[in-house]
N, C-alpha and C. Protein backbone atom coordinates (compact mmCIF):
# COMPACT_ATOMS: atom_id res chain seq x y z
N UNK A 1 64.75 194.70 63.82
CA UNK A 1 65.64 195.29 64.80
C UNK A 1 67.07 194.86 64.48
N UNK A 2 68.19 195.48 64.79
CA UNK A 2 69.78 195.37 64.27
C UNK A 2 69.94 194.09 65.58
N UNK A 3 71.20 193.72 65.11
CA UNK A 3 71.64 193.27 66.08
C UNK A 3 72.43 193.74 67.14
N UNK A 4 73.11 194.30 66.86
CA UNK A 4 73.35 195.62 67.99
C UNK A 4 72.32 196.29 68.98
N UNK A 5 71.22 196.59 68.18
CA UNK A 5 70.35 196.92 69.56
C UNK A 5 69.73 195.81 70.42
N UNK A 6 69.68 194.62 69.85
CA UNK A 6 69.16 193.14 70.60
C UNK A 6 69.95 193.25 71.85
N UNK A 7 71.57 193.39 71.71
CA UNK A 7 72.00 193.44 72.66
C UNK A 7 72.03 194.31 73.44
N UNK A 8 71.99 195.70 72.85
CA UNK A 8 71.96 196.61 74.05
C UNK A 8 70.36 196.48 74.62
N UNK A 9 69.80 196.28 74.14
CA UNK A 9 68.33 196.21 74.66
C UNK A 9 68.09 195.27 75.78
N UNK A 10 69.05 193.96 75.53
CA UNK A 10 68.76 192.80 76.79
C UNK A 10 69.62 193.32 77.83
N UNK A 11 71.00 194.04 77.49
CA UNK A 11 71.82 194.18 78.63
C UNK A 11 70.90 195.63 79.35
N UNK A 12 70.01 196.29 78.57
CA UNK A 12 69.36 197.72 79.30
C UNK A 12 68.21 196.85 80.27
N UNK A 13 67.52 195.82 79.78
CA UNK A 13 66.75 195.14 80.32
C UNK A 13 67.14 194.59 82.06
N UNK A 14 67.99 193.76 81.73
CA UNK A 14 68.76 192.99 82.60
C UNK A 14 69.59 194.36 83.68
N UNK A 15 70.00 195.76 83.70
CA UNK A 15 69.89 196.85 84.29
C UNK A 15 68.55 197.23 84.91
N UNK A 16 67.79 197.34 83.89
CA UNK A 16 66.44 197.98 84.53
C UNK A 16 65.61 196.80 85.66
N UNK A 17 65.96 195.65 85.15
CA UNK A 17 65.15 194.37 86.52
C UNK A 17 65.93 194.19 87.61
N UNK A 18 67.35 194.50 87.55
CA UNK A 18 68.51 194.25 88.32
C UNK A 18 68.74 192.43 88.24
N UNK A 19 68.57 191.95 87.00
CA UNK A 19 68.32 190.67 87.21
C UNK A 19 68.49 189.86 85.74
N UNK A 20 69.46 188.83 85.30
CA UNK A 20 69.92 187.99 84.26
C UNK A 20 69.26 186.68 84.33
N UNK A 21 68.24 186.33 83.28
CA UNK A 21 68.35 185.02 83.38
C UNK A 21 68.65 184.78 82.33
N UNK A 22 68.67 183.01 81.95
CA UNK A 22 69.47 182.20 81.64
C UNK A 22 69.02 182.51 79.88
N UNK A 23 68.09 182.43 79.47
CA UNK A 23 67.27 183.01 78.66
C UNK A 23 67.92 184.08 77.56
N UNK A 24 67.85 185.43 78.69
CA UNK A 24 68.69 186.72 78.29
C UNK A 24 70.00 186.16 77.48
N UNK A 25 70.79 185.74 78.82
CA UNK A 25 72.38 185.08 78.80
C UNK A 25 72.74 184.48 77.40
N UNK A 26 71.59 183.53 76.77
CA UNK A 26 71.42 182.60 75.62
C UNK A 26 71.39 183.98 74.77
N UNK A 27 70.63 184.75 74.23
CA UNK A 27 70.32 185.52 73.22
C UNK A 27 71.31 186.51 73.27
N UNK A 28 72.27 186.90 74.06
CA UNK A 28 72.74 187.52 74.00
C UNK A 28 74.46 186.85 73.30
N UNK A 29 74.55 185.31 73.68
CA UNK A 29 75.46 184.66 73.19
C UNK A 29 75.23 184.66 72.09
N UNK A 30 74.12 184.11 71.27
CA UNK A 30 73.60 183.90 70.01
C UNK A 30 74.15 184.80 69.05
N UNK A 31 73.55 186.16 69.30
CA UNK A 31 73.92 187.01 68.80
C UNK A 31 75.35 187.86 68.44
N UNK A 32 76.11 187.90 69.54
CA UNK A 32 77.56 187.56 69.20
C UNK A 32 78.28 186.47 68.80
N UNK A 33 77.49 185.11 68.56
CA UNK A 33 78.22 184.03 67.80
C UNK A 33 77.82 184.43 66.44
N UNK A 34 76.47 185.09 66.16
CA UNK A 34 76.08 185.12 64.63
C UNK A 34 76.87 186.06 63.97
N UNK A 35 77.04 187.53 64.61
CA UNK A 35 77.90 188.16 64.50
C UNK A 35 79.59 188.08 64.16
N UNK A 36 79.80 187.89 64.78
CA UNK A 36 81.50 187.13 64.45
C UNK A 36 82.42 188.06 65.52
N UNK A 37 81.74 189.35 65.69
CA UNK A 37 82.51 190.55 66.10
C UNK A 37 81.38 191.12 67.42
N UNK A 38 82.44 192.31 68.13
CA UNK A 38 81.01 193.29 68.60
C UNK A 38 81.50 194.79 68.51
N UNK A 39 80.82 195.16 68.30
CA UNK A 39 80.53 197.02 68.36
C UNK A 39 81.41 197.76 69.59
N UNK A 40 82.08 199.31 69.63
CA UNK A 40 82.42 198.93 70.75
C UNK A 40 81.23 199.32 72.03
N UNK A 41 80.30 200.01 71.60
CA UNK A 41 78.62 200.48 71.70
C UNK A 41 78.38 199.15 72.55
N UNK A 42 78.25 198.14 72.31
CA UNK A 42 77.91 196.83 72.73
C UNK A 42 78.52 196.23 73.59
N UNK A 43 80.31 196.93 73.33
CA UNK A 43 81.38 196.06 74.75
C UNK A 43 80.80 196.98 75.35
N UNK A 44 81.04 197.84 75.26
CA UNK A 44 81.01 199.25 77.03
C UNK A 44 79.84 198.33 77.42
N UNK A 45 78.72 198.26 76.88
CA UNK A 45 77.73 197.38 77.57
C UNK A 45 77.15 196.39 78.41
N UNK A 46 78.06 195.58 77.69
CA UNK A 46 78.57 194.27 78.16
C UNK A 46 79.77 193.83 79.40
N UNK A 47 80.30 195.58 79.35
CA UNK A 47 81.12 195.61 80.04
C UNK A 47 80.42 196.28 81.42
N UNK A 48 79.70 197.20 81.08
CA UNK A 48 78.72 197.56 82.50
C UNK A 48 78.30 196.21 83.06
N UNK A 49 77.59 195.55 82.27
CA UNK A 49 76.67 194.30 82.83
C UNK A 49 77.00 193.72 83.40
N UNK A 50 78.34 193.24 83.54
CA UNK A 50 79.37 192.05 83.48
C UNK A 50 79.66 192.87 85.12
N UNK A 51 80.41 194.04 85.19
CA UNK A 51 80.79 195.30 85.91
C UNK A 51 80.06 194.99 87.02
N UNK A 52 78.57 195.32 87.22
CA UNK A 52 77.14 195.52 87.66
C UNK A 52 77.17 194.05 88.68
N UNK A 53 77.15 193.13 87.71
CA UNK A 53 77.08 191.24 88.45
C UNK A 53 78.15 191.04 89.08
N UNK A 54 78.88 191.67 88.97
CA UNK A 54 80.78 191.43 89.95
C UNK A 54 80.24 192.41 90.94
N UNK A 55 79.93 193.01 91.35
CA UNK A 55 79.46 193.98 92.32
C UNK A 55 78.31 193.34 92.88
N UNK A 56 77.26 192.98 92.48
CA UNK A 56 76.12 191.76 93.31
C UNK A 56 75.43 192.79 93.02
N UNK A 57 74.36 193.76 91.87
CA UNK A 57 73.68 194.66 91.53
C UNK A 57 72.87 194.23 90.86
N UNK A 58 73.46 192.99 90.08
CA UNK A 58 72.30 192.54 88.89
C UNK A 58 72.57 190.99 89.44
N UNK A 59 71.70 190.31 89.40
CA UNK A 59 71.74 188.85 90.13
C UNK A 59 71.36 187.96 88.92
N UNK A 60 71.91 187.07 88.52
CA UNK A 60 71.39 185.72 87.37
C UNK A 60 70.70 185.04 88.36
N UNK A 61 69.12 185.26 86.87
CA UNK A 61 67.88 184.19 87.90
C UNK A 61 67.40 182.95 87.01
N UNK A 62 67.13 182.24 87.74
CA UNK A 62 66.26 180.98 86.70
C UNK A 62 65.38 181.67 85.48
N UNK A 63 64.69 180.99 84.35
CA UNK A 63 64.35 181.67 83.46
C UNK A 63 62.27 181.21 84.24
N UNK A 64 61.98 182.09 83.55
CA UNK A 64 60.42 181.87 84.41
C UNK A 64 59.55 180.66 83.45
């Protein structure tokens, strides 16, 4: 799998549960530290997500 879709895949995830944990949060850092850069495919994304949790839509949960 690219790394580009890792991320859109956790931030579609974290949409579809209405819900971030700590877990997600990690792999999704990872992957833009390994990267160096991001897509802009990946900001808009990141930028919904981010968007979504400032609004109280998607809630950060403990990891299970």
């Amino acid at each position: 799998m690219k790394s580009s879709e890792i991320i859109r895949r956790l931030v579609e995830k974290a949409l579809y549960f209405k819900c971030l944990t700590p877990d997600m949060e990690n792999e999704i850092n990872y992957e833009l530290t390994r990267l160096g850069h991001i897509s802009d495919v990946d900001y808009e994304a990141l930028e919904l997500l981010m968007s979504e949790m400032d609004e109280g839509r998607i809630r950060l949960v403990p990891s299970a």
